[in-house]
N, C-alpha and C. Protein backbone atom coordinates (compact mmCIF):
# COMPACT_ATOMS: atom_id res chain seq x y z
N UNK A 1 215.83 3.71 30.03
CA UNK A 1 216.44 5.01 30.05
C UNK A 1 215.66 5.90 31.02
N UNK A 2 216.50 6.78 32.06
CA UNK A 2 216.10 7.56 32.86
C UNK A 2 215.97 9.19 32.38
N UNK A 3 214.49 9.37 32.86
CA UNK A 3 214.12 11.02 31.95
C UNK A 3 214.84 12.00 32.88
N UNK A 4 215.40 12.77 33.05
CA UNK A 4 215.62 14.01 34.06
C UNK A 4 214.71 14.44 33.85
N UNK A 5 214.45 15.30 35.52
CA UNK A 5 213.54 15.87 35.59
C UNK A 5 214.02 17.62 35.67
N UNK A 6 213.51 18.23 35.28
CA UNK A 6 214.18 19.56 35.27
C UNK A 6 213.94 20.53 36.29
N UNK A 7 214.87 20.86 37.21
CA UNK A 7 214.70 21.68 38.65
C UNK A 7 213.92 22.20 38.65
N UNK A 8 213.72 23.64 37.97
CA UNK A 8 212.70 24.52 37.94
C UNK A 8 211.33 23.84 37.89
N UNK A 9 210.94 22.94 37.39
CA UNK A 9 209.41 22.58 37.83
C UNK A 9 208.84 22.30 38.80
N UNK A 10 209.68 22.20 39.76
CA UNK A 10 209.64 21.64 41.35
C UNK A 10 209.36 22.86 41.95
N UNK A 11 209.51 23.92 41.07
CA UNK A 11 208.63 25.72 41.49
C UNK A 11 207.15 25.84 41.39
N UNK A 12 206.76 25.07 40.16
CA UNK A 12 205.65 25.29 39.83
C UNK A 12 204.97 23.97 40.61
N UNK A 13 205.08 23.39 41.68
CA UNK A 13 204.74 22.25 42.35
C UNK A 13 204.09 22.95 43.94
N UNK A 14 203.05 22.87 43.92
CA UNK A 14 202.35 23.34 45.04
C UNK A 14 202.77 22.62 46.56
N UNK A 15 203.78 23.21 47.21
CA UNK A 15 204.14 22.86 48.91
C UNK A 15 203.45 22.73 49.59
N UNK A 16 203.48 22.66 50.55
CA UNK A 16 202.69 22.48 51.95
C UNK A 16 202.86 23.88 52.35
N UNK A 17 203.73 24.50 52.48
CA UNK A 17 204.01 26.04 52.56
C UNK A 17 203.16 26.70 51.86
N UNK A 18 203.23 26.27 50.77
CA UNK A 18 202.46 27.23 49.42
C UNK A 18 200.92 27.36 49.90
N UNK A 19 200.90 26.06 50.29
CA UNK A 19 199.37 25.63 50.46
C UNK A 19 198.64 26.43 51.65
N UNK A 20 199.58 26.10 53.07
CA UNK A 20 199.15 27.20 54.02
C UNK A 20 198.84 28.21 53.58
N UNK A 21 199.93 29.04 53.18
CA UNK A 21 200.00 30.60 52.81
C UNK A 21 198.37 30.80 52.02
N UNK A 22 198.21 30.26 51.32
CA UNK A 22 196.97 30.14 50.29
C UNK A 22 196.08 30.14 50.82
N UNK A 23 195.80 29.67 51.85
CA UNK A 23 194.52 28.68 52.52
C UNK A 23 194.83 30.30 53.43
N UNK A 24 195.78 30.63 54.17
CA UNK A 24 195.97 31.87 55.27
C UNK A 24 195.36 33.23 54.52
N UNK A 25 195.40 33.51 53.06
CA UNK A 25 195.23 34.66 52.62
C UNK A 25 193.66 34.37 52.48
N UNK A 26 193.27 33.63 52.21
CA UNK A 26 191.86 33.04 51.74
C UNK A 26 191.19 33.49 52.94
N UNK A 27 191.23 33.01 54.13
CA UNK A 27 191.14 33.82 55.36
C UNK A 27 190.88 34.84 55.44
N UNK A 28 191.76 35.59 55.30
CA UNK A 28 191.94 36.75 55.63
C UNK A 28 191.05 38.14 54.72
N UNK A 29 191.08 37.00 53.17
CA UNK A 29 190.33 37.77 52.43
C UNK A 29 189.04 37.57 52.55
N UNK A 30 188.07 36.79 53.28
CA UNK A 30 186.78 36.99 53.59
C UNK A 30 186.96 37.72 55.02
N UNK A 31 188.10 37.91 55.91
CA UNK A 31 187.38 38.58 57.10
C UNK A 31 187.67 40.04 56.60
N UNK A 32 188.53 40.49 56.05
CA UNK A 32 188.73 41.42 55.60
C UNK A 32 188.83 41.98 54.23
N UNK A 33 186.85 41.98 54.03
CA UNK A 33 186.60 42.63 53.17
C UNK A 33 186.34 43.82 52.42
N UNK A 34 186.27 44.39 51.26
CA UNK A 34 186.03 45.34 50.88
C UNK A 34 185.23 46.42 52.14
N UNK A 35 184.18 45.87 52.11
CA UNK A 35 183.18 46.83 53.42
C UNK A 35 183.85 47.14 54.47
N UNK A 36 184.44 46.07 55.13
CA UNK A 36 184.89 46.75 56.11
C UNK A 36 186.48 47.42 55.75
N UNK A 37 187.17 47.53 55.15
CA UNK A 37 188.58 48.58 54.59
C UNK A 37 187.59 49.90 54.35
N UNK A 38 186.32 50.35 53.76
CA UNK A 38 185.88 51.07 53.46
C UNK A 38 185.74 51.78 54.52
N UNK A 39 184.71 51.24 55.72
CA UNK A 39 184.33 51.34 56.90
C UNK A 39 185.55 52.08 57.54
N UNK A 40 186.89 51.46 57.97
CA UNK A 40 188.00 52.10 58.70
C UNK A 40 188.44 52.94 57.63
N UNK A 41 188.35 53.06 56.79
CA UNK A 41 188.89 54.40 55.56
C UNK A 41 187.87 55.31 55.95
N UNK A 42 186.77 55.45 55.62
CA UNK A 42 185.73 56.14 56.27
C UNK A 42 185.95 56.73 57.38
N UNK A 43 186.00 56.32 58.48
CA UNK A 43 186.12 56.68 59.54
C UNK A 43 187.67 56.95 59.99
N UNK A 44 188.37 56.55 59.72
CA UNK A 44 189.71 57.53 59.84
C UNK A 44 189.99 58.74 59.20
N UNK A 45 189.43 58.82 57.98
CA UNK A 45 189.57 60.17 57.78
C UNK A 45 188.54 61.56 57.84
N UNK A 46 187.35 60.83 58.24
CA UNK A 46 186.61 61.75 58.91
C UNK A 46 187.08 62.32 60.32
N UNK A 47 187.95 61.35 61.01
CA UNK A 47 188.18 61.45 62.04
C UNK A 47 189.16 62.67 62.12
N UNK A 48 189.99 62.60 61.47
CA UNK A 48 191.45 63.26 61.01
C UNK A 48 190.71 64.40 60.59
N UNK A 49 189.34 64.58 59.58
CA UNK A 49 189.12 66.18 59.18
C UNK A 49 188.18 66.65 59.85
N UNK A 50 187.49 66.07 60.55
CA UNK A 50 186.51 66.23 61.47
C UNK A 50 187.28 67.42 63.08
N UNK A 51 188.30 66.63 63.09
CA UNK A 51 188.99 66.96 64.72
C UNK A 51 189.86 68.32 63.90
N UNK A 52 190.42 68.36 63.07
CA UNK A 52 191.09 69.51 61.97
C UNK A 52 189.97 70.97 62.13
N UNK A 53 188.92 70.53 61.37
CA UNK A 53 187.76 71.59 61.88
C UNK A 53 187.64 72.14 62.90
N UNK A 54 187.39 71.53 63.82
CA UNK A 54 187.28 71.98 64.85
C UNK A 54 188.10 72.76 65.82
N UNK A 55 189.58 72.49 65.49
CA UNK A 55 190.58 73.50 66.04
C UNK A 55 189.84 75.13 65.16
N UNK A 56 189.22 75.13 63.83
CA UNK A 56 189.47 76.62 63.62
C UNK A 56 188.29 77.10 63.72
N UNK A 57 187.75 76.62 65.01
CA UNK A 57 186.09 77.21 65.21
C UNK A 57 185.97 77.64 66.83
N UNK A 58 185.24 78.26 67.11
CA UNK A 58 184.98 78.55 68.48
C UNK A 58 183.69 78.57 68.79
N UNK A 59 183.36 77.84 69.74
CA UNK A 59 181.83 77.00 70.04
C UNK A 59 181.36 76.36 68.48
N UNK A 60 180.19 76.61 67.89
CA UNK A 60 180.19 75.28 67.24
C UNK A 60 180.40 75.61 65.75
N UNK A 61 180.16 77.56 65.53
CA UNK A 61 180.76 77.54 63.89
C UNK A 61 180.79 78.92 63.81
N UNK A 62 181.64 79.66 64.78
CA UNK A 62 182.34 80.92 64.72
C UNK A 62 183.66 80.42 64.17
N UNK A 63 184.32 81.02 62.69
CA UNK A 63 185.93 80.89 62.44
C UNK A 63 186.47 81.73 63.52
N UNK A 64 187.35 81.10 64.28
CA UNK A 64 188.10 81.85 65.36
C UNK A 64 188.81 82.51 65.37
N UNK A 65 189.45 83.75 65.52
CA UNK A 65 190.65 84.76 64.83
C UNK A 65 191.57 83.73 64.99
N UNK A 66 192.08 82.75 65.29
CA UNK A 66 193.22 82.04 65.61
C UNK A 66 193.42 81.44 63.89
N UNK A 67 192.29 80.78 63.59
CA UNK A 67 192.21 80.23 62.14
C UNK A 67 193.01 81.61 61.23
N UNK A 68 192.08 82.28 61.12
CA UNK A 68 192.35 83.44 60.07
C UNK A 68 193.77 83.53 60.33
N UNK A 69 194.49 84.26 61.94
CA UNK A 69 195.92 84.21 61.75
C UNK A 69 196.24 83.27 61.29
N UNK A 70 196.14 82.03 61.28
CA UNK A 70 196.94 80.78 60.94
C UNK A 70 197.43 81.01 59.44
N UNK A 71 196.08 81.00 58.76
CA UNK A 71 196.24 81.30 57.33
C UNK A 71 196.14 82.35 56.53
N UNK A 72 196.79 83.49 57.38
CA UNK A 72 197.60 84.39 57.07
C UNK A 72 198.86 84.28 57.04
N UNK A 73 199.59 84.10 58.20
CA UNK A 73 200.89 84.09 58.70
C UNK A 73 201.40 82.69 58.25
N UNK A 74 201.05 81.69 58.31
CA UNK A 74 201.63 80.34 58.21
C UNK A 74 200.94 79.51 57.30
N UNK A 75 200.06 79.65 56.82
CA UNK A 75 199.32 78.47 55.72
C UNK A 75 199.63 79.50 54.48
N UNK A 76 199.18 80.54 54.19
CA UNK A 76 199.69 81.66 53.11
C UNK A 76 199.64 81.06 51.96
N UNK A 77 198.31 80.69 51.55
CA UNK A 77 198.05 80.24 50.52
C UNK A 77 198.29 80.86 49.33
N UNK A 78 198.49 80.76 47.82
CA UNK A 78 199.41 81.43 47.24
C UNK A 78 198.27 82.05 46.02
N UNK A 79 196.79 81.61 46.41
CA UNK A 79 195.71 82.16 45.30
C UNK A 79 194.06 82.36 46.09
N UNK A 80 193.84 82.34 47.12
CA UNK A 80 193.03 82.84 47.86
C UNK A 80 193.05 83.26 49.21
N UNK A 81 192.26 84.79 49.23
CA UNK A 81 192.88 85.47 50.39
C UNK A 81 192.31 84.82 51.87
N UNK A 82 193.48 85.02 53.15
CA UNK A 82 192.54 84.33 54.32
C UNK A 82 191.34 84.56 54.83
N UNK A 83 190.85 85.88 54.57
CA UNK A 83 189.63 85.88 54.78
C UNK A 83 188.18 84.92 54.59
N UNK A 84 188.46 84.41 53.21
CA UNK A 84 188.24 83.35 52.57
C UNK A 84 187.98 82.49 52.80
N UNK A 85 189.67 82.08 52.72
CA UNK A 85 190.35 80.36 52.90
C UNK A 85 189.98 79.88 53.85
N UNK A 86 189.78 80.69 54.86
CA UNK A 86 189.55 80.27 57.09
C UNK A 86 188.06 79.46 56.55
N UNK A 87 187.08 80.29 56.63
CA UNK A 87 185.50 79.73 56.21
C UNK A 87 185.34 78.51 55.55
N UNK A 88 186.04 78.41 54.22
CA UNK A 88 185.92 77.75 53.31
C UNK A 88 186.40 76.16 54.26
N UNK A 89 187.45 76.18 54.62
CA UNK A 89 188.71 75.08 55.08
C UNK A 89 187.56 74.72 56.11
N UNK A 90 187.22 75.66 57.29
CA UNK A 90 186.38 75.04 58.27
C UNK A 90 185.31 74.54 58.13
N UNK A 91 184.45 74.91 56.78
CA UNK A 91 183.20 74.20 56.18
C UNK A 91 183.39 73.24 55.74
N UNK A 92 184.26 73.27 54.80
CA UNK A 92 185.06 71.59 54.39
C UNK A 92 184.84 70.56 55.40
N UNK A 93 186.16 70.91 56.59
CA UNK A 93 186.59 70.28 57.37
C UNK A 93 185.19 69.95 58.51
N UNK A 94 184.31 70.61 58.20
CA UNK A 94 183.00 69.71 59.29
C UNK A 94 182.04 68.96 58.29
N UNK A 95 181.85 69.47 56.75
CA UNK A 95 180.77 69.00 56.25
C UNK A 95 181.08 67.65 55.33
N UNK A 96 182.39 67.51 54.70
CA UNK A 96 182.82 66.96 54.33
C UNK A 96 183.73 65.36 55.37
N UNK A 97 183.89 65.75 56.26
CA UNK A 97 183.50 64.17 57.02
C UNK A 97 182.48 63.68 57.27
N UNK A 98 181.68 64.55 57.62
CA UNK A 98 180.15 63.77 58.03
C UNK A 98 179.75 62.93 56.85
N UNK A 99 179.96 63.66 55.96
CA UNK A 99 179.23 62.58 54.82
C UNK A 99 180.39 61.36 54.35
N UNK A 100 181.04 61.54 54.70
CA UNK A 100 182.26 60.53 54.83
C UNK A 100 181.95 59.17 55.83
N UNK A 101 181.17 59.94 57.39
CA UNK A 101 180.85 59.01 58.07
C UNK A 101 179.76 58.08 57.77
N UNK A 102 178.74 58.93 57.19
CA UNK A 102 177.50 58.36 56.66
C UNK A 102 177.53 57.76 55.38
N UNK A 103 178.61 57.57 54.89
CA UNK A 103 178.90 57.16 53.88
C UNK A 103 177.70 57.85 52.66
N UNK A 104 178.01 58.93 52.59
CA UNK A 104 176.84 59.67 51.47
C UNK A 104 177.95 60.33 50.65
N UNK A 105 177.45 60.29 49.54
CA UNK A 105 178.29 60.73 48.36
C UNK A 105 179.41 60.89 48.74
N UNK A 106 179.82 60.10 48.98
CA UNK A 106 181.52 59.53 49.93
C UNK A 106 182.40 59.69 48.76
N UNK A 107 182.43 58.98 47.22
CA UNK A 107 183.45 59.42 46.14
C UNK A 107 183.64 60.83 46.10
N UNK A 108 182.27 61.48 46.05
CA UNK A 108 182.86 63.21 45.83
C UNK A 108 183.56 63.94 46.85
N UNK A 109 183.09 63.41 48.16
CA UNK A 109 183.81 63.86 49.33
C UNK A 109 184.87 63.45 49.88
N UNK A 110 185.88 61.79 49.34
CA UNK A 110 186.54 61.87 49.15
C UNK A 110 187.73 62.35 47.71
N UNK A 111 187.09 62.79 47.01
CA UNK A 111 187.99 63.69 46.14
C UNK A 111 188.19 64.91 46.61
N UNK A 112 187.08 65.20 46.98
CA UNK A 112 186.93 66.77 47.77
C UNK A 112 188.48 66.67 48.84
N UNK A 113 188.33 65.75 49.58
CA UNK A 113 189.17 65.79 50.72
C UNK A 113 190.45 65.66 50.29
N UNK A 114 190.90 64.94 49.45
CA UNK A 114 191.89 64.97 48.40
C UNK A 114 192.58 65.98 47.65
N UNK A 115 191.72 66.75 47.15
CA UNK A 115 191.96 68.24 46.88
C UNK A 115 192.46 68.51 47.70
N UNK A 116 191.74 69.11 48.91
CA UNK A 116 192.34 69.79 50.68
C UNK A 116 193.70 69.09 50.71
N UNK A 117 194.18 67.88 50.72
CA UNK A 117 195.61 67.06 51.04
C UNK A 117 196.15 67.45 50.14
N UNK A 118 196.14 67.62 48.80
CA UNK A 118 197.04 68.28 47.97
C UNK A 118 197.11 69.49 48.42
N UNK A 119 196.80 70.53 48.65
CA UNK A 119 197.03 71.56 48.94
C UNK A 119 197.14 71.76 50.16
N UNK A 120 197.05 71.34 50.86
CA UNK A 120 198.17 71.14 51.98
C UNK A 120 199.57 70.68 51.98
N UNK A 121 199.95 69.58 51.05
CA UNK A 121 200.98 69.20 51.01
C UNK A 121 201.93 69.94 50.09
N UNK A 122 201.34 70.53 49.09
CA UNK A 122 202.22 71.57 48.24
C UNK A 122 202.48 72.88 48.72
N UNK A 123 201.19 73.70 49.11
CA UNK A 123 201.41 74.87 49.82
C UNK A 123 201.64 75.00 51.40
N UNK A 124 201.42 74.32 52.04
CA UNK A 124 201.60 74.45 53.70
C UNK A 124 202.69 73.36 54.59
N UNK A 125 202.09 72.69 54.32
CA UNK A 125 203.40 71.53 55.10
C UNK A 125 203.88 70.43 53.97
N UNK A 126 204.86 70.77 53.17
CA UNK A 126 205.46 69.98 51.88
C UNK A 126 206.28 68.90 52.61
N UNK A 127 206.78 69.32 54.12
CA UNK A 127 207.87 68.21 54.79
C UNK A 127 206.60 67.11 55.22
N UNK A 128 205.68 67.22 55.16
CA UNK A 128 204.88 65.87 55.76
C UNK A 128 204.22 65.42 54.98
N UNK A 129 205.14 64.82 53.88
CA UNK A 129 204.39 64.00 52.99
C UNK A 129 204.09 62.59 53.53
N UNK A 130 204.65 62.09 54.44
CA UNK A 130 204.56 60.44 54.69
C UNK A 130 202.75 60.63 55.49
N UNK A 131 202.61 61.57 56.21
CA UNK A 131 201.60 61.47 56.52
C UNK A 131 200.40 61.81 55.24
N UNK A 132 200.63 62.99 54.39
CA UNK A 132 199.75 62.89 53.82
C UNK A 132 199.51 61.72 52.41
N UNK A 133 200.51 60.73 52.22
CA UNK A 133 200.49 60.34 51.32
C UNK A 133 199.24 59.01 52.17
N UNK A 134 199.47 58.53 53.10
CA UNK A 134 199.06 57.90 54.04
C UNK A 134 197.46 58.27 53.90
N UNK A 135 196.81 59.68 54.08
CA UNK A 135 195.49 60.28 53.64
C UNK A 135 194.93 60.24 51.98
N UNK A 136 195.85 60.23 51.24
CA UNK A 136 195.87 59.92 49.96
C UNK A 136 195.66 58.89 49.78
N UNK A 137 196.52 57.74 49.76
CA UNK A 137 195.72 56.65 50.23
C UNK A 137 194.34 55.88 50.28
N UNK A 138 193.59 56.36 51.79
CA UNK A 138 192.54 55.79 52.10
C UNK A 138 191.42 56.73 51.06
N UNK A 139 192.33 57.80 50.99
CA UNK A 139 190.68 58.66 50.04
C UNK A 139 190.53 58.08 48.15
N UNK A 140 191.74 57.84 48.45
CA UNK A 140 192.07 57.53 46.58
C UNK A 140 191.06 55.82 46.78
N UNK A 141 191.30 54.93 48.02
CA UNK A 141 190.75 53.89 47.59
C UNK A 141 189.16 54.14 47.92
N UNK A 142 188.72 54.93 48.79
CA UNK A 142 187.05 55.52 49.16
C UNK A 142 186.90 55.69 47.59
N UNK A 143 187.43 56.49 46.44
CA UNK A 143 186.67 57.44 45.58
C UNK A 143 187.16 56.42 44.52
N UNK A 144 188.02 55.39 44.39
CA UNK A 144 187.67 54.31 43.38
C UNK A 144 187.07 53.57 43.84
N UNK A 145 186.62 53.04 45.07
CA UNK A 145 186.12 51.47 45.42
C UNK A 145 184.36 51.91 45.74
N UNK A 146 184.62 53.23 46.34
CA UNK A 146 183.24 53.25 47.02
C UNK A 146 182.92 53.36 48.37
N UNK A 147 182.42 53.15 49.21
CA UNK A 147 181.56 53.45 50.58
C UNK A 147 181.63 52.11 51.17
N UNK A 148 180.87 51.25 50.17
CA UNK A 148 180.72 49.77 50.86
C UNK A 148 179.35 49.64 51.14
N UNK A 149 179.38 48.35 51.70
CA UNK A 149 177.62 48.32 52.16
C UNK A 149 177.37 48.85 53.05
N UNK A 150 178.35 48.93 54.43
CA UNK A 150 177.33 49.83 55.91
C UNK A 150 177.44 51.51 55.36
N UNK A 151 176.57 51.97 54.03
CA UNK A 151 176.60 53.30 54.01
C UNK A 151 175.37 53.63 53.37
N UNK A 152 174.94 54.59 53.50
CA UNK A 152 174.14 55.25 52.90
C UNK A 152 173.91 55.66 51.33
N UNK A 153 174.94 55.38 51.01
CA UNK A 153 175.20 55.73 49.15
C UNK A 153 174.75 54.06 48.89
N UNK A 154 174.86 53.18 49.28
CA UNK A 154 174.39 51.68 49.04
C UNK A 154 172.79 51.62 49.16
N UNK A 155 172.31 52.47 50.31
CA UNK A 155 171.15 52.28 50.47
C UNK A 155 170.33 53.27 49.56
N UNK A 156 170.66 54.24 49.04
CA UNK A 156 170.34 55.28 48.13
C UNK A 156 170.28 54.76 46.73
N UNK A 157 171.06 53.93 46.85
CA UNK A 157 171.90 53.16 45.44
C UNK A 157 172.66 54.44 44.87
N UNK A 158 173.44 55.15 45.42
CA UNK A 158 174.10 55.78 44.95
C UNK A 158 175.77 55.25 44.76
N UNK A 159 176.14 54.07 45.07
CA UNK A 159 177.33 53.39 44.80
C UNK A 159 177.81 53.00 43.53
């Protein structure tokens, strides 16, 4: 007497396909590890708040009347006045990448920076969420995962 064999188990049967794919991610997951996703998270969004800063400064840390109009007339934040907000945003926006780059207390400074993207995206530019969700993102995985090893919070043991 002949047993049938039942289709569906021929799913749970490891291919040659299956096998590549497996063997391809395996790859990929030692060249692209934790440290280095950290590393380009790091540095893209320092990059992004770093170059942000610097539009609302003139030479290396005068707020420029251009800032203040900005966030008067067009950022119009809905609970602190621009006088304020200009200083605050441009201190952020220089002190808070650096330590991003150096990977130093990188979780708080990416929450910090996180904060700033929410409130940007609710109060100032609500139509550009694809970009900021995109910044959300790399900061949400910085402030659960960490810095990584090329940082300074590793060497502190602050990770």
């Amino acid at each position: 007497m002949m047993t049938r064999q039942n289709p569906m188990s021929t799913y749970n049967q490891p291919t040659a396909w299956r096998r590549w794919h497996q063997r391809g991610a395996d790859v990929l997951a030692r060249w692209i590890s934790h440290d280095l996703l950290a590393l380009a998270a790091r540095a893209a969004m320092a990059a992004i708040f770093w170059l942000s800063g610097r539009t609302k400064v003139d030479g290396w840390w005068t707020v420029s009347d251009s800032a203040y109009e900005l966030f008067r007339t067009e950022y119009r934040l809905p609970l602190i006045p621009p006088e304020l907000a200009a200083p605050l945003a441009a201190g952020a926006e220089h002190l808070l990448p650096v330590l991003l780059a150096l990977g130093l207390f990188t979780r708080g400074a990416a929450l910090a920076l996180l904060g700033m993207t929410l409130v940007i995206q609710i109060f100032v530019y609500p139509q550009a969420w694809p970009t900021h969700l995109s910044w959300a993102a790399l900061l949400l995985y910085l402030a659960g995962r960490g810095a990584g090893r090329w940082a300074l919070d590793r060497r502190l043991g602050l990770s």
